[in-house]
N, C-alpha and C. Protein backbone atom coordinates (compact mmCIF):
# COMPACT_ATOMS: atom_id res chain seq x y z
N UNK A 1 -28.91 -25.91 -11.12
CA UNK A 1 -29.41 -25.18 -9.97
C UNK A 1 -28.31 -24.97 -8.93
N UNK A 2 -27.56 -26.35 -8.71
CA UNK A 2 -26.39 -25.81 -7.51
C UNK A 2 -25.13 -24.81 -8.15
N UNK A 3 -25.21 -24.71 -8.96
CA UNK A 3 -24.44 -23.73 -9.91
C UNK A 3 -25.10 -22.22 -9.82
N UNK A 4 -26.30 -22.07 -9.77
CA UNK A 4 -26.58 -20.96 -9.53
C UNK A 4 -26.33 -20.06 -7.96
N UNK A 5 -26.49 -21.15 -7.53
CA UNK A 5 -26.32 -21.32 -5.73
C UNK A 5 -25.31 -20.77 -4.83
N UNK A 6 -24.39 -21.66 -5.67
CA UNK A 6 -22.80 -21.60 -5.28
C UNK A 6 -22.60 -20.01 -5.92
N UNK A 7 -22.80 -19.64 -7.67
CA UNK A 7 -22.78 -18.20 -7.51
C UNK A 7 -23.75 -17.30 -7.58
N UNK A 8 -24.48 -17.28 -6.16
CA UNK A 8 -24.83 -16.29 -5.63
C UNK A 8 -24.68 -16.54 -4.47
N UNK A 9 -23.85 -17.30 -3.62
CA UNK A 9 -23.41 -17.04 -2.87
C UNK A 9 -22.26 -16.70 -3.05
N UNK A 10 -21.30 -16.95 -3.84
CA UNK A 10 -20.00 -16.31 -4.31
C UNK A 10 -20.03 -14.76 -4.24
N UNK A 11 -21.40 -14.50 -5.08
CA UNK A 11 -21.69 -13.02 -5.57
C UNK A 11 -21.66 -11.93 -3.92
N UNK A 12 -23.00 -13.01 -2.98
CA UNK A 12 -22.89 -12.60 -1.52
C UNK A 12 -21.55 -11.97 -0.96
N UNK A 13 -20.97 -12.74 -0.97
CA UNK A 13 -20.00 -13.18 0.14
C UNK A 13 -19.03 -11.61 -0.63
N UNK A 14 -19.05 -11.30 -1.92
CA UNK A 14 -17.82 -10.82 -2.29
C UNK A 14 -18.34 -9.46 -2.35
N UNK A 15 -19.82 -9.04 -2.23
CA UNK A 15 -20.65 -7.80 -2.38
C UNK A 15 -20.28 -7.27 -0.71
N UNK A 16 -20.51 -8.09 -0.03
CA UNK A 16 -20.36 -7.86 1.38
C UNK A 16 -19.14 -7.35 1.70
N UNK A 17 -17.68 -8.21 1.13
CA UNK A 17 -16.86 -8.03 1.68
C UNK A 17 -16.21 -6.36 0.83
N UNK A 18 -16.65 -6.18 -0.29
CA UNK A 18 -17.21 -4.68 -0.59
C UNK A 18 -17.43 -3.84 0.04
N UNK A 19 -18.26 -3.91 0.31
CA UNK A 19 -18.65 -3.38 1.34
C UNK A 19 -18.05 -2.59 2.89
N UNK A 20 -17.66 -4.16 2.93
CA UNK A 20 -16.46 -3.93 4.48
C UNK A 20 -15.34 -2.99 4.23
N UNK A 21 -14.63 -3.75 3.21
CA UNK A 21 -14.02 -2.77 2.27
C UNK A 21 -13.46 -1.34 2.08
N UNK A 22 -14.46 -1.24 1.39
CA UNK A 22 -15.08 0.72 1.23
C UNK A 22 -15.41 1.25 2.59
N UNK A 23 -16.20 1.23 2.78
CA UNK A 23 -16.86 1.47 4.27
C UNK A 23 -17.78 2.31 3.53
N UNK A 24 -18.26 1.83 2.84
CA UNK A 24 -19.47 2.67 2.03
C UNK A 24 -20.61 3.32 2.90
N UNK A 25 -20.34 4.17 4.06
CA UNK A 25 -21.04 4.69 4.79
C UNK A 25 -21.15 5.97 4.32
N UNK A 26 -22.11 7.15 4.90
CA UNK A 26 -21.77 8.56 4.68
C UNK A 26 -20.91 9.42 5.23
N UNK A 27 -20.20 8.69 6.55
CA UNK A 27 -19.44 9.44 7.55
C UNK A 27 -18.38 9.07 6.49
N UNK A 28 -17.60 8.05 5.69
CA UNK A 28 -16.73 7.71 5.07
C UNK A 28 -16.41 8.08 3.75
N UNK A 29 -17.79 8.28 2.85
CA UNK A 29 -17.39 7.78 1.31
C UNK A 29 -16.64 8.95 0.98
N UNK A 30 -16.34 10.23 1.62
CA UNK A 30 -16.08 10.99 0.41
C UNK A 30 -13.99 10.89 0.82
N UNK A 31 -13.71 10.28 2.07
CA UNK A 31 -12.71 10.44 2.56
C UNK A 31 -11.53 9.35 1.21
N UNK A 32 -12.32 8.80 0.93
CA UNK A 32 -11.26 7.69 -0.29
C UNK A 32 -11.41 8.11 -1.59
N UNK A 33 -12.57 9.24 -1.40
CA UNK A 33 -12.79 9.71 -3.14
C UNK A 33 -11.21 9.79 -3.97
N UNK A 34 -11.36 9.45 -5.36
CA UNK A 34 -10.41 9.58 -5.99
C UNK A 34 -9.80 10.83 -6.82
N UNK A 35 -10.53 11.57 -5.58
CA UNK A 35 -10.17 12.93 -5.89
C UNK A 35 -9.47 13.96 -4.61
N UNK A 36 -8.88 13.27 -3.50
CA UNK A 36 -8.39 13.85 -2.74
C UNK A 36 -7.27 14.73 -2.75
N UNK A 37 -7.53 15.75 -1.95
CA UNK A 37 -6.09 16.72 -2.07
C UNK A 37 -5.06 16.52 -1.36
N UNK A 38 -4.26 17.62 -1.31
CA UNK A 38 -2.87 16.94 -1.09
C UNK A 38 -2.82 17.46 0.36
N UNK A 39 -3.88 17.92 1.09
CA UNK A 39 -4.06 18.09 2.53
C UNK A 39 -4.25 16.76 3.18
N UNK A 40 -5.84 16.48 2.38
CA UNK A 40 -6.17 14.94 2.76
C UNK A 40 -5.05 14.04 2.52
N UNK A 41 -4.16 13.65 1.85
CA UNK A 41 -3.41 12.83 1.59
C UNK A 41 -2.16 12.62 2.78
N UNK A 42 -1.67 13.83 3.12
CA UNK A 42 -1.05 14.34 4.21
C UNK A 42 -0.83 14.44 5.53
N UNK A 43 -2.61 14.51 5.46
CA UNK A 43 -2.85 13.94 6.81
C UNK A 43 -3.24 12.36 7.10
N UNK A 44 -3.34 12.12 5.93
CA UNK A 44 -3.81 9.87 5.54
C UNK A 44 -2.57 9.87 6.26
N UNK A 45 -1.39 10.21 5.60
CA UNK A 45 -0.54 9.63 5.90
C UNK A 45 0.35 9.50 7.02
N UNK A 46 -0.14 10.95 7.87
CA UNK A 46 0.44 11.43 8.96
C UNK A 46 -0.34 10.11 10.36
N UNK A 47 -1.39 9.87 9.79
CA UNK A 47 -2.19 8.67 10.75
C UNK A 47 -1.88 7.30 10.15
N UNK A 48 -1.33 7.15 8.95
CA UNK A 48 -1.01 5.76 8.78
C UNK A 48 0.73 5.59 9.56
N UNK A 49 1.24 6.71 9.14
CA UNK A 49 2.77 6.54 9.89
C UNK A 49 2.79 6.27 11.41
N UNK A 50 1.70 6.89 12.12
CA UNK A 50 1.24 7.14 13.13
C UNK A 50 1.01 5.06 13.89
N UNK A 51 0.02 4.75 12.84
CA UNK A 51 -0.24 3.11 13.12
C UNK A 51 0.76 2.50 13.03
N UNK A 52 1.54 2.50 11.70
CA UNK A 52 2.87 1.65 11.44
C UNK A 52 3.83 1.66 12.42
N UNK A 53 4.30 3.10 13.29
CA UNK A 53 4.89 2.87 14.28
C UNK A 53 4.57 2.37 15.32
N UNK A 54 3.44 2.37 15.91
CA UNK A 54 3.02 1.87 17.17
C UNK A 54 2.87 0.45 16.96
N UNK A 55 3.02 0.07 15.92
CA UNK A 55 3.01 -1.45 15.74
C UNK A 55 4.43 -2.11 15.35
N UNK A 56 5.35 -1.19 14.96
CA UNK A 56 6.39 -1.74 14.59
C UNK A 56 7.73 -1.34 14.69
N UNK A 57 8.47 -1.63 15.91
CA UNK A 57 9.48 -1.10 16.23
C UNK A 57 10.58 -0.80 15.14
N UNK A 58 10.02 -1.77 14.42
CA UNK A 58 11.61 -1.70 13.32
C UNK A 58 11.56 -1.13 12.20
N UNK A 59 9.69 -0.35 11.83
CA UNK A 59 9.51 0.87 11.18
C UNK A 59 10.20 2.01 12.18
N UNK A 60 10.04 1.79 13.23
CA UNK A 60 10.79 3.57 13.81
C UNK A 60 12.00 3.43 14.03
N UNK A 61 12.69 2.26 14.15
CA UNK A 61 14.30 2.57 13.73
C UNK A 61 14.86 2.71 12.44
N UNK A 62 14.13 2.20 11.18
CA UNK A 62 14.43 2.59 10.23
C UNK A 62 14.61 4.06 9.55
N UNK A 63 13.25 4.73 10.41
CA UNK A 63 12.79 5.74 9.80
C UNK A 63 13.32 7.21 10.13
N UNK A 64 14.78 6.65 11.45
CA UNK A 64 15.49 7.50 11.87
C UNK A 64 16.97 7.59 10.67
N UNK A 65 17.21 6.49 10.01
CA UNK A 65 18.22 6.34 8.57
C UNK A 65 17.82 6.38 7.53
N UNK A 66 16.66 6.57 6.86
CA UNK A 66 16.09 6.12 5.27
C UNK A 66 16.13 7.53 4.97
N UNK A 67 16.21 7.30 3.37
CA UNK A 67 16.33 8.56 2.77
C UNK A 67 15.02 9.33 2.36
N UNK A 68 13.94 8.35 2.37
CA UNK A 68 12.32 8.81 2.07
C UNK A 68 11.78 7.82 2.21
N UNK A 69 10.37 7.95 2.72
CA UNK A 69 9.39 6.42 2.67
C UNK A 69 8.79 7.55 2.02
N UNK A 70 7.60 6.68 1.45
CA UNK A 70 6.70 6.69 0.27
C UNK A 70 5.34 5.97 1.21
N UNK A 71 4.71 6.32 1.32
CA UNK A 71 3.29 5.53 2.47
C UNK A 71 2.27 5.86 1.14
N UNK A 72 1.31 4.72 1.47
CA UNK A 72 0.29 4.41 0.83
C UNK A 72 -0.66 4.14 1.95
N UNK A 73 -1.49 5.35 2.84
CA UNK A 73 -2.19 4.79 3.54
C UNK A 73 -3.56 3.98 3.06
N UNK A 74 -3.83 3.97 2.08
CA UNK A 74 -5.22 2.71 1.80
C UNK A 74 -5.52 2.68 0.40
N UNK A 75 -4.79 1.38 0.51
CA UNK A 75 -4.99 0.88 -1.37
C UNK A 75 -6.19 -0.35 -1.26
N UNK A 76 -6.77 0.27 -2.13
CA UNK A 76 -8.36 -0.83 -2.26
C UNK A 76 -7.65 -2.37 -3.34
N UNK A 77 -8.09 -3.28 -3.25
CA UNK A 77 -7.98 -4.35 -3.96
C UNK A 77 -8.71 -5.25 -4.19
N UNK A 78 -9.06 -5.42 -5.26
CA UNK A 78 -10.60 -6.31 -5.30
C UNK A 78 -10.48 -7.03 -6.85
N UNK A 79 -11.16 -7.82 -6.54
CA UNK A 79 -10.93 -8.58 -7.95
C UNK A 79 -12.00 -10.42 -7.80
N UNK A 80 -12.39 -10.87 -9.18
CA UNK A 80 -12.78 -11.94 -9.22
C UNK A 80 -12.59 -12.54 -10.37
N UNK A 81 -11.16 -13.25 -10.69
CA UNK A 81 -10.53 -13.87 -11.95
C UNK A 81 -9.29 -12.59 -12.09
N UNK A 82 -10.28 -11.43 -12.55
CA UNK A 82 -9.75 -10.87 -13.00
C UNK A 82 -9.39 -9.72 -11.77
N UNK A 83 -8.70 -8.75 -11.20
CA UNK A 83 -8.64 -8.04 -9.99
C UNK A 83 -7.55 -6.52 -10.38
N UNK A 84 -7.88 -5.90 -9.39
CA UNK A 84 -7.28 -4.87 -9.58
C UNK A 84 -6.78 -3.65 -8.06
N UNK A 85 -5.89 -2.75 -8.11
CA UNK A 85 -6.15 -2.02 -6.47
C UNK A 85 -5.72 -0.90 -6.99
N UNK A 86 -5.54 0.43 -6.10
CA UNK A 86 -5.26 1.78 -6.44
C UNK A 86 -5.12 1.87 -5.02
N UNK A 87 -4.47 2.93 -4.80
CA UNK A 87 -4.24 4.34 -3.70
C UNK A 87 -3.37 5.22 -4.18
N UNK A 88 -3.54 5.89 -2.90
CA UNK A 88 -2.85 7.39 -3.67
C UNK A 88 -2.02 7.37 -1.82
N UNK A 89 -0.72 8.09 -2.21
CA UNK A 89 0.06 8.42 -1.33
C UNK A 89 1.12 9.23 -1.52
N UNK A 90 2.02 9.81 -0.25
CA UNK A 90 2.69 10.93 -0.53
C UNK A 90 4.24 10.22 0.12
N UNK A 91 5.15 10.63 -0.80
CA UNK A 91 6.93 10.98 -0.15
C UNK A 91 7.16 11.90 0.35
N UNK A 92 7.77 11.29 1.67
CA UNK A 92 8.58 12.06 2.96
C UNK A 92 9.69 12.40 3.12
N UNK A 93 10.55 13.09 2.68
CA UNK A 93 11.90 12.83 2.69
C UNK A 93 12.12 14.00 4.08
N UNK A 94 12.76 13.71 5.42
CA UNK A 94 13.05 14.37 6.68
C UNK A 94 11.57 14.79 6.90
N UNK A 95 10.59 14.24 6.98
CA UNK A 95 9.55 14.70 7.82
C UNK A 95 8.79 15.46 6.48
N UNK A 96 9.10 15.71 5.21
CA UNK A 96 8.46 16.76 4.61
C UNK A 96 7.66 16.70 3.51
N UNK A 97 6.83 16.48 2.97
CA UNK A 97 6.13 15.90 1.67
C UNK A 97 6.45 16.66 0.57
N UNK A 98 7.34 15.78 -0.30
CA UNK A 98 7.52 16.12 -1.63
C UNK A 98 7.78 15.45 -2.94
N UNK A 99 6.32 15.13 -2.76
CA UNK A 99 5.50 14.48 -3.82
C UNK A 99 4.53 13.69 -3.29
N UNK A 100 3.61 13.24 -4.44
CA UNK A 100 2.55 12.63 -4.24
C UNK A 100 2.03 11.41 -5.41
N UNK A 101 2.06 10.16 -5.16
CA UNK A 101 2.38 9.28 -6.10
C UNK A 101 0.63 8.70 -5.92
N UNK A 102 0.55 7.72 -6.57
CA UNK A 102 0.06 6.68 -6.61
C UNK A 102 0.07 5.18 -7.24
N UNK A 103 -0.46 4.50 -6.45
CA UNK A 103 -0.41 2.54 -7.06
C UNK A 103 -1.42 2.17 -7.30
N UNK A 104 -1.03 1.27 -8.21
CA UNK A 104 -2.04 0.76 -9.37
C UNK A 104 -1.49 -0.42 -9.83
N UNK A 105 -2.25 -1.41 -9.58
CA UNK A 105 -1.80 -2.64 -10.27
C UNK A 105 -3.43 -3.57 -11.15
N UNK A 106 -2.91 -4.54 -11.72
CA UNK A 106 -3.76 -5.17 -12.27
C UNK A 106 -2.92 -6.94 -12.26
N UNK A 107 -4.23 -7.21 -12.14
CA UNK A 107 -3.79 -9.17 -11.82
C UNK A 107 -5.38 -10.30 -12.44
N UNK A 108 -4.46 -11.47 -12.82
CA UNK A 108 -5.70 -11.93 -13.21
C UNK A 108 -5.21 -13.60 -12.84
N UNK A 109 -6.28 -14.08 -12.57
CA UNK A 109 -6.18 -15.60 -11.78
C UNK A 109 -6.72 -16.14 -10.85
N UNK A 110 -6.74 -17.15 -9.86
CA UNK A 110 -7.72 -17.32 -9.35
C UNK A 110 -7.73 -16.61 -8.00
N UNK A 111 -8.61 -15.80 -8.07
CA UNK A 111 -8.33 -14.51 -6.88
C UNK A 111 -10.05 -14.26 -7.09
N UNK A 112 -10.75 -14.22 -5.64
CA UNK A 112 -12.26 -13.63 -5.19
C UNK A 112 -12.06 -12.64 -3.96
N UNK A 113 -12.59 -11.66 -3.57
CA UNK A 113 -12.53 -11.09 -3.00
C UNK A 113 -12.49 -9.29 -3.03
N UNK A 114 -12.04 -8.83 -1.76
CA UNK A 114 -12.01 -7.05 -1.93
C UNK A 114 -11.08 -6.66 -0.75
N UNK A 115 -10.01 -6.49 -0.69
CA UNK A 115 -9.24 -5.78 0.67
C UNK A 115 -8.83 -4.46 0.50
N UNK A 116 -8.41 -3.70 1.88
CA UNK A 116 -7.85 -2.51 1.81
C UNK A 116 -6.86 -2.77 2.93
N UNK A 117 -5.91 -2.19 2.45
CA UNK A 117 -4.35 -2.22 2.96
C UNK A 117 -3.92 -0.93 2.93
N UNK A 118 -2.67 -0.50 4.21
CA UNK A 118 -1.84 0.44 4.02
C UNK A 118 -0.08 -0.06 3.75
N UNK A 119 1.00 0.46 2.82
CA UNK A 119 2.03 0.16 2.82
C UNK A 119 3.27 0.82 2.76
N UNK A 120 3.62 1.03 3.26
CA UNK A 120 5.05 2.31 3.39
C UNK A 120 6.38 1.62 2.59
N UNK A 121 7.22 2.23 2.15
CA UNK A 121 8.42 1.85 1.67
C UNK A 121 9.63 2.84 1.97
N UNK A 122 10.61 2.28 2.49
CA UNK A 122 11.49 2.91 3.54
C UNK A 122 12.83 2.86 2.44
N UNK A 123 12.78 3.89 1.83
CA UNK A 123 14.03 4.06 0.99
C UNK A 123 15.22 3.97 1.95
N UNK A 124 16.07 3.24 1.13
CA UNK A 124 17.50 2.84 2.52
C UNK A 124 18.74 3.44 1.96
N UNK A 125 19.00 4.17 0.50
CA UNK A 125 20.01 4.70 0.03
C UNK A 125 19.91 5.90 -0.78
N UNK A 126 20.44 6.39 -1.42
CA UNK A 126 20.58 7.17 -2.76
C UNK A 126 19.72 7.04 -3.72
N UNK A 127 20.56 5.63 -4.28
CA UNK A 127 20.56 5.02 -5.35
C UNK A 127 19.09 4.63 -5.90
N UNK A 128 17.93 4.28 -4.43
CA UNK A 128 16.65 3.49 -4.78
C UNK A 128 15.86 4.72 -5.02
N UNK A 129 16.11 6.02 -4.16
CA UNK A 129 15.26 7.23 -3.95
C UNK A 129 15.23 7.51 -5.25
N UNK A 130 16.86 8.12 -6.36
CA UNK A 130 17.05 8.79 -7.15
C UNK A 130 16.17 7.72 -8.61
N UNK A 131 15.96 6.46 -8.38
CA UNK A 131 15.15 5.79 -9.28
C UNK A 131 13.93 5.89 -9.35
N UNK A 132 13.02 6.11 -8.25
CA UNK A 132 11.92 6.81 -7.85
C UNK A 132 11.86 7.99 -8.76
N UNK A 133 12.89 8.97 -8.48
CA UNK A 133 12.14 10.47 -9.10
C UNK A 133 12.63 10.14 -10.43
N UNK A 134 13.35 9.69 -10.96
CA UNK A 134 13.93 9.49 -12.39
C UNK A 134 13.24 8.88 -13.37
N UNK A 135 12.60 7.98 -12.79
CA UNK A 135 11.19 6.90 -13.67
C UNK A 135 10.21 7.52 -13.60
N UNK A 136 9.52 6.89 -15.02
CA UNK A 136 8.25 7.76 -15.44
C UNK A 136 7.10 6.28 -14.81
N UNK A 137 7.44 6.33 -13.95
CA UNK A 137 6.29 5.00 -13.52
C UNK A 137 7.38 3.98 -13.18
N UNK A 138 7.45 3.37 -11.69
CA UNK A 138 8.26 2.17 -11.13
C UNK A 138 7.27 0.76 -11.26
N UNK A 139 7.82 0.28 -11.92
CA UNK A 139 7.05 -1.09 -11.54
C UNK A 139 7.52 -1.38 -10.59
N UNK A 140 7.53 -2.36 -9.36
CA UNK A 140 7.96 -3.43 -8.32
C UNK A 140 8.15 -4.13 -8.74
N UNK A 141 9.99 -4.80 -8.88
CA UNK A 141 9.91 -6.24 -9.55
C UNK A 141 11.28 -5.34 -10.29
N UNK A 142 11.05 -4.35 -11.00
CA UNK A 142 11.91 -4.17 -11.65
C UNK A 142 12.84 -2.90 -10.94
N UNK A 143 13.64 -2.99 -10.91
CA UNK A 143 14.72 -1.78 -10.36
C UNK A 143 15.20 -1.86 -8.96
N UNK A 144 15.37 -1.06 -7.79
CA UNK A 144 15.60 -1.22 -6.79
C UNK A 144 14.78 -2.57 -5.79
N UNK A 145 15.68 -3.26 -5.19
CA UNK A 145 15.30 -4.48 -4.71
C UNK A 145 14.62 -4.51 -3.61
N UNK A 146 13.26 -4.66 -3.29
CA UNK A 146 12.41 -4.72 -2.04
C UNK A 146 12.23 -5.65 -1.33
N UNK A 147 12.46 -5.65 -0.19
CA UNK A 147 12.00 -6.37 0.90
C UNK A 147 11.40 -6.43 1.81
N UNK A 148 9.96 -7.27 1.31
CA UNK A 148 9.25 -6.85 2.43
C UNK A 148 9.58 -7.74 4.20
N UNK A 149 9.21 -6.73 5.21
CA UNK A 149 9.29 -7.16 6.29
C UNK A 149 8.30 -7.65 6.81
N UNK A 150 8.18 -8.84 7.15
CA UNK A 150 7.22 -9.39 7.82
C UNK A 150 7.75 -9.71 9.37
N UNK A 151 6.78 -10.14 10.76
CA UNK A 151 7.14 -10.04 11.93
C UNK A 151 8.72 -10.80 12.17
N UNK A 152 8.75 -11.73 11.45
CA UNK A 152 10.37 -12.64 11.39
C UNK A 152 11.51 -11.54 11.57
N UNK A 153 11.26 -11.08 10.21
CA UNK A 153 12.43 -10.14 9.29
C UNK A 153 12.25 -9.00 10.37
N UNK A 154 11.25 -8.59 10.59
CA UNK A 154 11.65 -6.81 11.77
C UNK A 154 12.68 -7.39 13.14
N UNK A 155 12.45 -8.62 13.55
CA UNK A 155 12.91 -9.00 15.14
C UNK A 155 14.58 -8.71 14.73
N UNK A 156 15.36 -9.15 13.86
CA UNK A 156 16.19 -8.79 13.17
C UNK A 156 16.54 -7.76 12.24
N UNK A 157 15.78 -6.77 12.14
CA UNK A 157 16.38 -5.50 11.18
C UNK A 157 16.58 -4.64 12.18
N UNK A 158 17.75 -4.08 11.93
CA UNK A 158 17.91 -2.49 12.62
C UNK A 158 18.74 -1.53 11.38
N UNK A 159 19.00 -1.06 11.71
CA UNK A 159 19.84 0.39 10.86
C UNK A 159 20.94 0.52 10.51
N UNK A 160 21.68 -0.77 11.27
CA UNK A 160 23.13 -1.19 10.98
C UNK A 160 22.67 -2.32 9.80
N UNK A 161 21.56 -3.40 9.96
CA UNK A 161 21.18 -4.24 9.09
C UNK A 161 20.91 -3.46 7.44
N UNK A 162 20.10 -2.42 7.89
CA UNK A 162 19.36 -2.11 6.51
C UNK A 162 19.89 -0.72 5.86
N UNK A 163 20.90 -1.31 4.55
CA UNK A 163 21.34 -0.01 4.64
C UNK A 163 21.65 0.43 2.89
N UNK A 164 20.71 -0.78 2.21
CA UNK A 164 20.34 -0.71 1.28
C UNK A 164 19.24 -1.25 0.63
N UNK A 165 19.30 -0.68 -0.56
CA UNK A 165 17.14 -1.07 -1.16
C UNK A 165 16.40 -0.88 -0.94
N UNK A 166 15.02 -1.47 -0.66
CA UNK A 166 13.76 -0.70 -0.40
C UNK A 166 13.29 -1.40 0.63
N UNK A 167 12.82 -1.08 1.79
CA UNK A 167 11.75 -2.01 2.70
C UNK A 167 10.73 -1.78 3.05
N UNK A 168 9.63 -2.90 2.33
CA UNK A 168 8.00 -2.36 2.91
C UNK A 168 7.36 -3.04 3.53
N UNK A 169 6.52 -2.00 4.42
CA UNK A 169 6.25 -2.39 4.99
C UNK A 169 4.23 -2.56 5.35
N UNK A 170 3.74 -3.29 5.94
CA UNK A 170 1.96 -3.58 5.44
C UNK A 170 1.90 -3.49 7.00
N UNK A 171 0.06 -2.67 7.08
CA UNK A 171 -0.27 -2.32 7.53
C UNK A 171 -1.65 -2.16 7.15
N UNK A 172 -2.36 -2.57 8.66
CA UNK A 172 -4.17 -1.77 8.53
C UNK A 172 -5.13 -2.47 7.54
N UNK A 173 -4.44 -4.11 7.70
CA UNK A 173 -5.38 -4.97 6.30
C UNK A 173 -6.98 -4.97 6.64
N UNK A 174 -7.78 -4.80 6.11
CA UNK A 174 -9.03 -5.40 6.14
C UNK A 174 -9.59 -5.88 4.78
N UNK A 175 -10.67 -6.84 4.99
CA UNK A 175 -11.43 -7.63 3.86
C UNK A 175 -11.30 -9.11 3.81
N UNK A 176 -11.82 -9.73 3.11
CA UNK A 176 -11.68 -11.29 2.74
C UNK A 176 -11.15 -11.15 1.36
N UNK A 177 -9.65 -11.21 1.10
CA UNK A 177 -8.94 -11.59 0.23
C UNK A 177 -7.59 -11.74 0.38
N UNK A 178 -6.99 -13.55 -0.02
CA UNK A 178 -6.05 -13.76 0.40
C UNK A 178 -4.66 -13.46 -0.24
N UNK A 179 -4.22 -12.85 1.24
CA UNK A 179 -2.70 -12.64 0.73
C UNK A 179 -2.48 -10.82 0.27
N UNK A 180 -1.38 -10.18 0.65
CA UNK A 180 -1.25 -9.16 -0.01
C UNK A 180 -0.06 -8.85 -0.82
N UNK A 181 0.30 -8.68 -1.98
CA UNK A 181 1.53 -8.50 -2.51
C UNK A 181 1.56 -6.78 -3.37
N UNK A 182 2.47 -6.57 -3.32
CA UNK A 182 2.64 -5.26 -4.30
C UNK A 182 3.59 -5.30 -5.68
N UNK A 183 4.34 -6.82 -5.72
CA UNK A 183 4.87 -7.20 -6.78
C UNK A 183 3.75 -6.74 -8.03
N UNK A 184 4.74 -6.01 -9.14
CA UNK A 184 3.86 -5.58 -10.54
C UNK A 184 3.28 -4.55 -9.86
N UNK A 185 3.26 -3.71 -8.91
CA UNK A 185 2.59 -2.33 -8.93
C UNK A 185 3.46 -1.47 -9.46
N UNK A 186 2.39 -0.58 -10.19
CA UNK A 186 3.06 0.56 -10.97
C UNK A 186 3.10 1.58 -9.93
N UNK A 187 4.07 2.43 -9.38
CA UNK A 187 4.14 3.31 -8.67
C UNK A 187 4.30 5.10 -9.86
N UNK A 188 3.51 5.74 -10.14
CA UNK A 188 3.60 6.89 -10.83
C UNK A 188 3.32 7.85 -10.03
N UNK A 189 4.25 9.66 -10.05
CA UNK A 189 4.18 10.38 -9.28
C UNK A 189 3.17 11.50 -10.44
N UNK A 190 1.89 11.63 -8.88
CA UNK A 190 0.68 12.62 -9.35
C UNK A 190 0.77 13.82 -9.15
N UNK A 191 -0.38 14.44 -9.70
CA UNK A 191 -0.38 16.09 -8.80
C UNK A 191 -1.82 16.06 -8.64
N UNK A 192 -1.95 16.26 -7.22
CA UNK A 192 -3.30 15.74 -6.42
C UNK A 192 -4.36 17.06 -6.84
């Protein structure tokens, strides 16, 4: 009986945070459909760049030297044992969108929960951009070296600091699930 207990309250707790999640409302659902165009995407991203700066000085000094960020304004992630996330997002290279990717990962272990996150990646050379368009799908982990910035690492980055690899950056978390990583995401470029 306390076995049943424990999961359905497990079941509770993780339906809810679903919920929170998605924003499974009607003013919302069709805005994350997995069928958005490359207007919607455009403008996701024009309001996620929008947040990331006002929160982070050392996204807008970067973003005056990088050769392209790549923004992911809202990747869903959810999982129980077994877990999984997606979004869809567009590359900027000087202000201009050209291309439109998306992430996708899969994970399995002890992980409950459902979050949504936004994450930008601030190409810092040549070398990381031209691996981007050259791969038929980037994993994270493998190829150009990322670093993510957390509040420590920005008080110390500027433009003289960062002047190679990749730096990403998180943004706009909501849900009950701990921790966010993008290690093992497949990054593949779509046509929306």
């Amino acid at each position: 009986m306390r076995h049943v207990i424990r999961f359905s309250v497990v079941s509770m707790i993780l339906l809810m945070a679903f919920f929170m999640v998605t924003g499974c409302s009607s003013i919302g659902a069709t805005k994350d459909s997995m069928t958005d165009s490359a207007s919607q995407i455009d403008q996701d991203v024009n309001e996620a760049l929008s947040k990331l700066y006002a929160s982070s000085p050392a996204a807008v000094k970067l973003s005056r030297v990088t050769k392209g960020i790549l923004v992911f304004p809202t990747v869903t992630k959810g999982g129980f044992m077994v877990g999984g996330s997606y979004g869809k997002g567009a590359l900027r290279k000087g202000g201009t969108t050209v291309g439109y990717y998306n992430t996708v990962s899969a994970s399995y272990g002890l992980q409950a929960g459902a979050q949504r996150f936004g994450y930008a990646l601030f190409f810092m050379d040549d070398a990381s951009l031209e691996y981007l368009d050259k791969s038929e799908g980037w994993e994270i982990g493998i190829g150009p070296t990322v670093v993510i910035v957390d509040e420590g690492l920005s008080r110390s980055l500027s433009s003289t600091t960062a002047r190679e690899g990749v730096y990403a950056f998180f943004f706009d978390q909501k849900g009950l699930m701990a921790g966010i990583g993008i290690q093992g995401s497949k990054i593949t470029r779509i046509e929306p």
